[in-house]
N, C-alpha and C. Protein backbone atom coordinates (compact mmCIF):
# COMPACT_ATOMS: atom_id res chain seq x y z
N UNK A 1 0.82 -1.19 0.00
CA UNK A 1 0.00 0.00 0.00
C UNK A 1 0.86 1.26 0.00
N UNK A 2 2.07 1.26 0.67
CA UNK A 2 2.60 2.92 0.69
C UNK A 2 3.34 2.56 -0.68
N UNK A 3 3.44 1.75 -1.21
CA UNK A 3 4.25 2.30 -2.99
C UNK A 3 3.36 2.58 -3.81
N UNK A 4 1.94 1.97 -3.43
CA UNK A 4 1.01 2.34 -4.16
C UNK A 4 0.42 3.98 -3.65
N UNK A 5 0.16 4.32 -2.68
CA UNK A 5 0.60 6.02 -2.06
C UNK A 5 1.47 6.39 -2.65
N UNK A 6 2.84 6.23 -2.78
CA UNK A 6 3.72 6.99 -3.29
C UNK A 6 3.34 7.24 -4.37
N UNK A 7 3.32 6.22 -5.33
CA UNK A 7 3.31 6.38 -6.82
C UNK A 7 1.89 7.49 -7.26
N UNK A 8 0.98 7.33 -6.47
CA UNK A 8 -0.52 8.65 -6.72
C UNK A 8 0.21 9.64 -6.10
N UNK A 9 0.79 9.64 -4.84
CA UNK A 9 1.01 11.09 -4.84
C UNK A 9 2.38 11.92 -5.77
N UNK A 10 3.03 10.90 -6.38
CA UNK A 10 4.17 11.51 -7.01
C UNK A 10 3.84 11.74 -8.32
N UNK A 11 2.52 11.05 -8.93
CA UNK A 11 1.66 11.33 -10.11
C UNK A 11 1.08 12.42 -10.42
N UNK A 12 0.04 12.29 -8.76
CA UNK A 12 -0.48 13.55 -8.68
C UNK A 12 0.37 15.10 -8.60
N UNK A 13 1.58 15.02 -8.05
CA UNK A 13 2.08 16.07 -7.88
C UNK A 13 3.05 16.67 -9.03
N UNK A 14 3.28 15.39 -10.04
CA UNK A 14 3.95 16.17 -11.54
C UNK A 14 2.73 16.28 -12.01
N UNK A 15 1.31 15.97 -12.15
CA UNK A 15 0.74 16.14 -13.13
C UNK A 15 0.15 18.00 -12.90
N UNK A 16 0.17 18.63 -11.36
CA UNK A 16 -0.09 19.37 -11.05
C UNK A 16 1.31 20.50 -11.39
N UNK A 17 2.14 19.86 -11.02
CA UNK A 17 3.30 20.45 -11.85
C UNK A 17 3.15 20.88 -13.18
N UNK A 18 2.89 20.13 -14.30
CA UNK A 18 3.06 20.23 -15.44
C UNK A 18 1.94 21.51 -15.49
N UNK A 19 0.66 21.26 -14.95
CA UNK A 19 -0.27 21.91 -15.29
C UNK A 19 0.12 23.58 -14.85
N UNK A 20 1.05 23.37 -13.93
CA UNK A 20 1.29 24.90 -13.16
C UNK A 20 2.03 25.47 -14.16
N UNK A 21 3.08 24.35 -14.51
CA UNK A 21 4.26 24.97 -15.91
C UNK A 21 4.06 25.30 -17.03
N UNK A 22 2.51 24.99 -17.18
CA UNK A 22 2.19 25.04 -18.71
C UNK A 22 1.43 26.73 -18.64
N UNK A 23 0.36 26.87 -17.32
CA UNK A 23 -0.36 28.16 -17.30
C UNK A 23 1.17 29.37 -16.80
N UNK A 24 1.89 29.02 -16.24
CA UNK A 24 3.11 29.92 -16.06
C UNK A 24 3.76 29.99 -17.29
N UNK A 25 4.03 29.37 -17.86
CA UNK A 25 4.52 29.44 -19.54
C UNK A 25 3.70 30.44 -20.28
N UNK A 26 2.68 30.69 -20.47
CA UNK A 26 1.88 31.19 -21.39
C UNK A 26 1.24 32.52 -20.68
N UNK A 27 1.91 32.75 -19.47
CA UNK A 27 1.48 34.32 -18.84
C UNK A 27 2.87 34.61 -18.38
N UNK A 28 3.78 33.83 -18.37
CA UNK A 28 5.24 34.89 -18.34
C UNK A 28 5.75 35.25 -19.12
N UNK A 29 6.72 36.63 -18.60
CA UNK A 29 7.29 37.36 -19.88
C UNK A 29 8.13 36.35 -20.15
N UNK A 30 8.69 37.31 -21.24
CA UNK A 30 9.83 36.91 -21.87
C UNK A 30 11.33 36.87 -21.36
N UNK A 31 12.34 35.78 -21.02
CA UNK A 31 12.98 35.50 -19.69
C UNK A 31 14.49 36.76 -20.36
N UNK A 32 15.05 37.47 -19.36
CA UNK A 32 15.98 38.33 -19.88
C UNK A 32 16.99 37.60 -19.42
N UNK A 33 18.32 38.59 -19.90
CA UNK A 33 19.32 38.04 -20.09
C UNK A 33 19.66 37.39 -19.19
N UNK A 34 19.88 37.47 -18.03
CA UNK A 34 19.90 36.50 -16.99
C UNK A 34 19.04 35.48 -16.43
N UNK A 35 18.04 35.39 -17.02
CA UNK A 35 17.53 33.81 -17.16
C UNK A 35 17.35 33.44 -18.10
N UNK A 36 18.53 33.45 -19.17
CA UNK A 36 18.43 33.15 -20.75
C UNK A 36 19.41 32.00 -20.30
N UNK A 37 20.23 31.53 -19.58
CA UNK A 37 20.91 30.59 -19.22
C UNK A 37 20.45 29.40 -18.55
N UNK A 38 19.37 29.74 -17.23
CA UNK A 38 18.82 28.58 -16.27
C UNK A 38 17.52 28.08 -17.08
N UNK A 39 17.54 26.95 -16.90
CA UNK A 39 16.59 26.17 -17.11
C UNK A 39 14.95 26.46 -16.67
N UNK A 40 14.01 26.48 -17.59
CA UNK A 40 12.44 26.58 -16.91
C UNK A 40 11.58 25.55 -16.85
N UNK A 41 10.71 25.89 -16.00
CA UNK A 41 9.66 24.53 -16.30
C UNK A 41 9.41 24.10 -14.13
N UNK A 42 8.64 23.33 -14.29
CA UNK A 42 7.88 23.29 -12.85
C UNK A 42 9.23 22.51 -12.20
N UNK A 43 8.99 22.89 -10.91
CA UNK A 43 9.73 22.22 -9.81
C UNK A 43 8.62 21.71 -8.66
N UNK A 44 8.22 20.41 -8.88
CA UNK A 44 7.38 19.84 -7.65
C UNK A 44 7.97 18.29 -7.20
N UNK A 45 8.37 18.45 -5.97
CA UNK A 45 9.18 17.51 -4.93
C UNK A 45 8.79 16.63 -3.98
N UNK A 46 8.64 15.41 -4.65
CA UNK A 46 8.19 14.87 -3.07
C UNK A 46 9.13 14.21 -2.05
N UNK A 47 9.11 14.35 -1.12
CA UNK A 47 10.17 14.45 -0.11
C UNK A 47 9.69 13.51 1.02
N UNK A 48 10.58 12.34 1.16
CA UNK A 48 10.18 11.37 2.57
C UNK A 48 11.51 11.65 3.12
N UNK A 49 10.87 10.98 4.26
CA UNK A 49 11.90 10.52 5.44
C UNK A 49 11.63 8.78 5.99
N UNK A 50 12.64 8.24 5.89
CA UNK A 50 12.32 6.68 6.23
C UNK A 50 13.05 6.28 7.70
N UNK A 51 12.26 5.66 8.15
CA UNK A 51 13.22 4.91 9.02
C UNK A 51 13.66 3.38 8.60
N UNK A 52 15.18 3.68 9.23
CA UNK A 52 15.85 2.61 8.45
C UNK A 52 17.44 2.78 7.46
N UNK A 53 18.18 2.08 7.09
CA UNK A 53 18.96 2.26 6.06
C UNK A 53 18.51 2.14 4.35
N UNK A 54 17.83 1.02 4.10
CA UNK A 54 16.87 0.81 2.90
C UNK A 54 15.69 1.29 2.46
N UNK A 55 15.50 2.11 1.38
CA UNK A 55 14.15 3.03 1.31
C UNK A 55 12.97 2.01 0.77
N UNK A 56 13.55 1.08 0.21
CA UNK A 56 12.51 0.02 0.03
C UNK A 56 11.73 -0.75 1.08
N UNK A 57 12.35 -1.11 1.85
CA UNK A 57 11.84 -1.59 3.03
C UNK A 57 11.74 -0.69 4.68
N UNK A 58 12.39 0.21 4.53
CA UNK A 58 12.28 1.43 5.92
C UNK A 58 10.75 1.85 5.55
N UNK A 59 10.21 1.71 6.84
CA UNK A 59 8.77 2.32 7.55
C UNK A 59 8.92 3.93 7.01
N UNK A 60 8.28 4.62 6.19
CA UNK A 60 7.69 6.32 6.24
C UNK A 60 7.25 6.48 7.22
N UNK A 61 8.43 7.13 8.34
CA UNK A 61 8.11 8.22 9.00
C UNK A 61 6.68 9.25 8.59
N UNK A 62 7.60 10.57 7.58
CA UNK A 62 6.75 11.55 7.14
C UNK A 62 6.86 11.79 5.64
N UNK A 63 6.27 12.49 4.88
CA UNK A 63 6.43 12.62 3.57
C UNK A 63 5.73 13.96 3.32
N UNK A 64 6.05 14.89 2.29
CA UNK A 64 5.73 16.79 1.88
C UNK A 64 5.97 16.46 0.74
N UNK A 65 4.92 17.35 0.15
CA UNK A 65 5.19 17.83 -1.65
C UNK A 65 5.97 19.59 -1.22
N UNK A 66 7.01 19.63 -2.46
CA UNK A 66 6.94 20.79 -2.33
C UNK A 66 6.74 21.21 -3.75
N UNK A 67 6.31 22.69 -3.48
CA UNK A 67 6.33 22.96 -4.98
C UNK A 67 7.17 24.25 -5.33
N UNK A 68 7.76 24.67 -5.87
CA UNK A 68 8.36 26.02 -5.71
C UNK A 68 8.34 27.21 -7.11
N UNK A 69 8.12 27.26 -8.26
CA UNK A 69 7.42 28.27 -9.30
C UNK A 69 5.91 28.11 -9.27
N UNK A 70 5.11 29.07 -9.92
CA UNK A 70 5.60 30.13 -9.63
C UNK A 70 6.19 30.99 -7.95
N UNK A 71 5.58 30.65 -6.79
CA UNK A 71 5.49 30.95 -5.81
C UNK A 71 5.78 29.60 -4.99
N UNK A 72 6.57 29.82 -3.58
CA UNK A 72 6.52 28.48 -3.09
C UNK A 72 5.69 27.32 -2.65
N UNK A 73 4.85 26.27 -2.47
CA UNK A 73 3.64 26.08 -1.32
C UNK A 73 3.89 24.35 -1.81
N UNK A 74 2.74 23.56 -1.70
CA UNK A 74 2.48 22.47 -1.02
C UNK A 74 2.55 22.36 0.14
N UNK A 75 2.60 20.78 0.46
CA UNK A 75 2.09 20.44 1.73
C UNK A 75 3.16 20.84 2.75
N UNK A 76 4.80 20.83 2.41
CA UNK A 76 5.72 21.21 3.42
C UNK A 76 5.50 22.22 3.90
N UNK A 77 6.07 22.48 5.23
CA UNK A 77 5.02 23.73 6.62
C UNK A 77 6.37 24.96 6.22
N UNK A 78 7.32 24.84 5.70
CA UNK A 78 8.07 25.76 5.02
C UNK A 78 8.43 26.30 3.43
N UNK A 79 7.79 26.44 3.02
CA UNK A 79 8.09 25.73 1.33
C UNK A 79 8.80 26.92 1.01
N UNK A 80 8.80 28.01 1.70
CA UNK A 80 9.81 29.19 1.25
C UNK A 80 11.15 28.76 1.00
N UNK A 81 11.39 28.56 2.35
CA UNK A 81 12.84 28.75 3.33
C UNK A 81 13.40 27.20 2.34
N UNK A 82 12.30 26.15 2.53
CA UNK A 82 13.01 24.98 1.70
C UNK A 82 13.58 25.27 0.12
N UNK A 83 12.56 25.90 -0.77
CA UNK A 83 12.79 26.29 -2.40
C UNK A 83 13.84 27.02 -2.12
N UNK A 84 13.92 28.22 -1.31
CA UNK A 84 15.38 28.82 -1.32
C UNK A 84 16.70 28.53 -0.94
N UNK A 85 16.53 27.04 -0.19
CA UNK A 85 17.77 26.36 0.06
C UNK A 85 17.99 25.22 -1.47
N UNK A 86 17.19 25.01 -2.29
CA UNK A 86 17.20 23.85 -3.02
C UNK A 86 17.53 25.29 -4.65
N UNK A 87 17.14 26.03 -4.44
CA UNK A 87 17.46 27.90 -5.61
C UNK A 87 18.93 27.43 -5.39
N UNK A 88 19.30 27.43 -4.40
CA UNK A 88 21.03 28.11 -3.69
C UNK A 88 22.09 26.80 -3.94
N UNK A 89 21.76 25.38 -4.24
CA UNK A 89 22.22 24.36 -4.90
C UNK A 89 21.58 24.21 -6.05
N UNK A 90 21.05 25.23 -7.20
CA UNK A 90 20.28 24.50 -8.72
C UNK A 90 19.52 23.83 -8.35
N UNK A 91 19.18 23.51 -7.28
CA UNK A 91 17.68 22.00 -7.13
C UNK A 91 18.54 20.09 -6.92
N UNK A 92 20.51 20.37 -7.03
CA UNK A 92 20.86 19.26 -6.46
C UNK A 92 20.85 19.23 -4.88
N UNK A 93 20.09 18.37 -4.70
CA UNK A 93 19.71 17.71 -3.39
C UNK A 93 21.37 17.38 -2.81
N UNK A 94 21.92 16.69 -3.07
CA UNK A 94 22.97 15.79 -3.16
C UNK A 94 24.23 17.46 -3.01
N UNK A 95 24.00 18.40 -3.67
CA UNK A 95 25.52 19.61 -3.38
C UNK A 95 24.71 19.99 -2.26
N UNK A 96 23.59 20.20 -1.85
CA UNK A 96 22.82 20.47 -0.22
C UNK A 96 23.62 19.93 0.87
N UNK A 97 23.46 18.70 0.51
CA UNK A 97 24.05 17.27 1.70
C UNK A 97 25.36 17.82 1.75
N UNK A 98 25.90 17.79 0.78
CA UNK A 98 27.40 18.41 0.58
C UNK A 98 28.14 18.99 1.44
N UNK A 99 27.33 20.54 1.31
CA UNK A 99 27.53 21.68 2.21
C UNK A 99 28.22 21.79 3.76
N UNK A 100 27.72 20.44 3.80
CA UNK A 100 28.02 19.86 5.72
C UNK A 100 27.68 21.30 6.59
N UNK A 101 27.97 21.00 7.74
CA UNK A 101 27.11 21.69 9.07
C UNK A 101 28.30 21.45 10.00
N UNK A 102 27.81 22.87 11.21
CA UNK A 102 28.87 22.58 12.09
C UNK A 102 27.86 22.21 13.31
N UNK A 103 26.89 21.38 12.98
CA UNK A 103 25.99 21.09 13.95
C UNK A 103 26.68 19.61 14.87
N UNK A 104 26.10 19.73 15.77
CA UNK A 104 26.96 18.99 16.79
C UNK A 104 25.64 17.81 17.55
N UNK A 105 25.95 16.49 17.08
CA UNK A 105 25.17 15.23 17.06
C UNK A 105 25.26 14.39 17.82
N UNK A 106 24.38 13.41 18.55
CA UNK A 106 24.97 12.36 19.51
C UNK A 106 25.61 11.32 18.29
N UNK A 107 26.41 10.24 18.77
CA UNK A 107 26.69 9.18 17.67
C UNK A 107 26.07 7.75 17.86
N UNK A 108 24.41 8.14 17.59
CA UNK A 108 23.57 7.01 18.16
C UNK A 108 23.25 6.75 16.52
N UNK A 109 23.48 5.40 16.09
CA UNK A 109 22.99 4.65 15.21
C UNK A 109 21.67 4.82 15.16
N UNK A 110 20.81 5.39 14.73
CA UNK A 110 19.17 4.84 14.38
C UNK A 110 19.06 5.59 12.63
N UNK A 111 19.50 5.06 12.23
CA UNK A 111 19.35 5.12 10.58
C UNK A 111 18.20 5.91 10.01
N UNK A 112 18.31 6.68 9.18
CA UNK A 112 16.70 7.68 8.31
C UNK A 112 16.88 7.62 6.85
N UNK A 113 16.72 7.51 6.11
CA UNK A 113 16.86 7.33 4.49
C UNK A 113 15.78 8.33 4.19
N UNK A 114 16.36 9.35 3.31
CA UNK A 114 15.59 10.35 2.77
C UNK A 114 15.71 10.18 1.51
N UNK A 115 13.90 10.66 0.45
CA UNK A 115 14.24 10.59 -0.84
C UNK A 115 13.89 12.26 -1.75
N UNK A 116 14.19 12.41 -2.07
CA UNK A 116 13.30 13.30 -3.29
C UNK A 116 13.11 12.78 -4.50
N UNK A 117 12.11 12.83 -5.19
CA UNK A 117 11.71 12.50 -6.37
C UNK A 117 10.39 13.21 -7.20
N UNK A 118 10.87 13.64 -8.16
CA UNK A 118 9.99 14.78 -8.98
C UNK A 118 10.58 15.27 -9.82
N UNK A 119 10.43 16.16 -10.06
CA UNK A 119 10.66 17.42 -11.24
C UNK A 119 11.28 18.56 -10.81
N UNK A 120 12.58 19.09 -10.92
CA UNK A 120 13.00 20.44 -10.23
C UNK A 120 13.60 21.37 -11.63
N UNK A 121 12.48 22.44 -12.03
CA UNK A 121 12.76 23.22 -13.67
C UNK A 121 13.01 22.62 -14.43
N UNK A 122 11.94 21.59 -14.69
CA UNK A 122 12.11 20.49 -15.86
C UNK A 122 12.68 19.15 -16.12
N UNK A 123 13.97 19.41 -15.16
CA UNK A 123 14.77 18.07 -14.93
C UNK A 123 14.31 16.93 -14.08
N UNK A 124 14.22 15.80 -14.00
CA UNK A 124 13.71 14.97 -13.89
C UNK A 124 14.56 14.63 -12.08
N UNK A 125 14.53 14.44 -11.20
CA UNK A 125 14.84 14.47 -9.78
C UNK A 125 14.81 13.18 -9.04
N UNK A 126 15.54 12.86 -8.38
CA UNK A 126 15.66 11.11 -8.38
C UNK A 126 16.75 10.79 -7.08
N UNK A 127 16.64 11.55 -5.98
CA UNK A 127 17.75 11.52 -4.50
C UNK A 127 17.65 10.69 -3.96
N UNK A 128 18.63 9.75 -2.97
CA UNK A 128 18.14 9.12 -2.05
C UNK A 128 19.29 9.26 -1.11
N UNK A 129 19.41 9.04 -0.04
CA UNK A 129 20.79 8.71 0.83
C UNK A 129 20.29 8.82 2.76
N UNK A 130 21.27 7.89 3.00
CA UNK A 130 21.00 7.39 4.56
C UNK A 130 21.85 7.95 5.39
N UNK A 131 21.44 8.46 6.31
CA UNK A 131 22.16 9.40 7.39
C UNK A 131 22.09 8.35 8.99
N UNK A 132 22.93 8.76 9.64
CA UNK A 132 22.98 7.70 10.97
C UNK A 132 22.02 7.96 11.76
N UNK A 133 21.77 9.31 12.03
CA UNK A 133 19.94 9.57 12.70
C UNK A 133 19.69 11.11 12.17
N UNK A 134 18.57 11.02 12.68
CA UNK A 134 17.79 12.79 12.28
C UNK A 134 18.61 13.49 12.66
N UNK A 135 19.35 13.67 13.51
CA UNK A 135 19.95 14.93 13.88
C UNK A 135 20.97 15.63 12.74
N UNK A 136 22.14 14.39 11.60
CA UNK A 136 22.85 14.28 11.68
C UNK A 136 21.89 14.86 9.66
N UNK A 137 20.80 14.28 9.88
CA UNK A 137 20.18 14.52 8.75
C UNK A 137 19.70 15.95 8.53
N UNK A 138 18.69 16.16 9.64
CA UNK A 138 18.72 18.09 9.32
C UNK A 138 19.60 18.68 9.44
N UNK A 139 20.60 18.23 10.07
CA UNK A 139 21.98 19.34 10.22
C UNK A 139 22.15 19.29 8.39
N UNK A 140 22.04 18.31 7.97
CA UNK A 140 22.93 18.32 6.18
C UNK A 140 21.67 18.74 5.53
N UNK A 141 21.23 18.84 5.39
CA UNK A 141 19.53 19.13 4.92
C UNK A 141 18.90 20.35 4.96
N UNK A 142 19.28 21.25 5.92
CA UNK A 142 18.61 22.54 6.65
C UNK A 142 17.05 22.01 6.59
N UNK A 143 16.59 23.41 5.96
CA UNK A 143 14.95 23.15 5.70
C UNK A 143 14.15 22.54 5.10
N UNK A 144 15.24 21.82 3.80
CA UNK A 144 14.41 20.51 3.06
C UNK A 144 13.65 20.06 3.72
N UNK A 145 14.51 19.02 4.49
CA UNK A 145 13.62 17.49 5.01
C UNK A 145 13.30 18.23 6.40
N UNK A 146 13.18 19.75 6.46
CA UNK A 146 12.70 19.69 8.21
C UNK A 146 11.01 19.57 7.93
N UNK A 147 10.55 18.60 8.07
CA UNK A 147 8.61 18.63 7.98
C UNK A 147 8.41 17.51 8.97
C-alpha cells in the first residue's frame, strides 16, 4: 500500500506540476538576459523521510510535496525557506548534503533514508541517501527534510 501512495502522490504532484508549468509558460514574460541561461519549467518535490537504512523496506516516517514556481507552497510547513535552500544548490539535493554543518550530534545509530523524487525546472529528480539519525540529517539538509 505505501508504494502504491507513493506512486498517486508523485503522479499527482507532476501532473499538477506540469499543469502549473504550462499556465506559467503562457502568462510569463519573456525571460531576460539572466535567465536566458537557467533552465524553466515546474519544480514539484516529493520528499520522505524513512526509518531505516533501505528506502525500500524502511517504515515512512513523514512525507511533503513541495512545490516552488511560480510561488513556493504544497504540503511542506516551510516551502519558502526549503525552495530557497534547493534555488542556492540548482535544485541538487545531493551539493545540499554536501555543504556539511557545524551542527553537533549524539553518535547514536538509528538510521533515516531520505528521498526526493519529482521534477525540479524540468529536470527529472531522483535523491536518495542514509544518514545515521535525524539529527545528523537536518543538520545536512537545513529546511528541506525539516517537515
Amino acid at each position: 500500500m505505501r508504494y502504491a501512495t507513493k506512486g498517486l502522490c508523485l503522479g499527482a504532484a507532476l501532473t499538477a506540476a506540469c499543469l502549473a508549468g504550462s499556465a506559467a509558460t503562457a502568462t510569463a514574460a519573456p525571460a531576460g538576459p539572466s535567465g536566458a541561461d537557467r533552465p524553466s519549467g515546474p519544480s514539484v518535490l516529493v520528499l520522505t523521510v524513512a526509518e531505516g537504512e533501505d528506502p525500500a523496506t524502511a517504515p515512512e516516517r513523514r512525507s511533503a510535496v513541495l512545490t516552488c514556481p511560480p510561488g513556493p507552497g504544497g504540503t511542506h510547513p516551510a516551502p519558502g525557506r526549503a525552495c530557497a535552500a534547493l534555488r542556492s544548490v540548482d535544485g541538487e539535493v545531493g551539493a545540499l548534503v554536501e555543504a556539511g554543518t557545524d551542527r553537533i550530534c549524539p553518535m547514536i545509530w538509528d538510521p533515516v533514508t531520505i528521498t526526493a523524487k519529482g521534477v525540479w525546472e524540468g529536470s527529472e529528480v531522483s535523491y536518495e541517501r542514509t544518514f545515521a539519525n535525524s539529527c545528523v540529517m537536518e543538520g545536512a539538509t537545513g529546511p528541506v527534510f525539516s517537515f
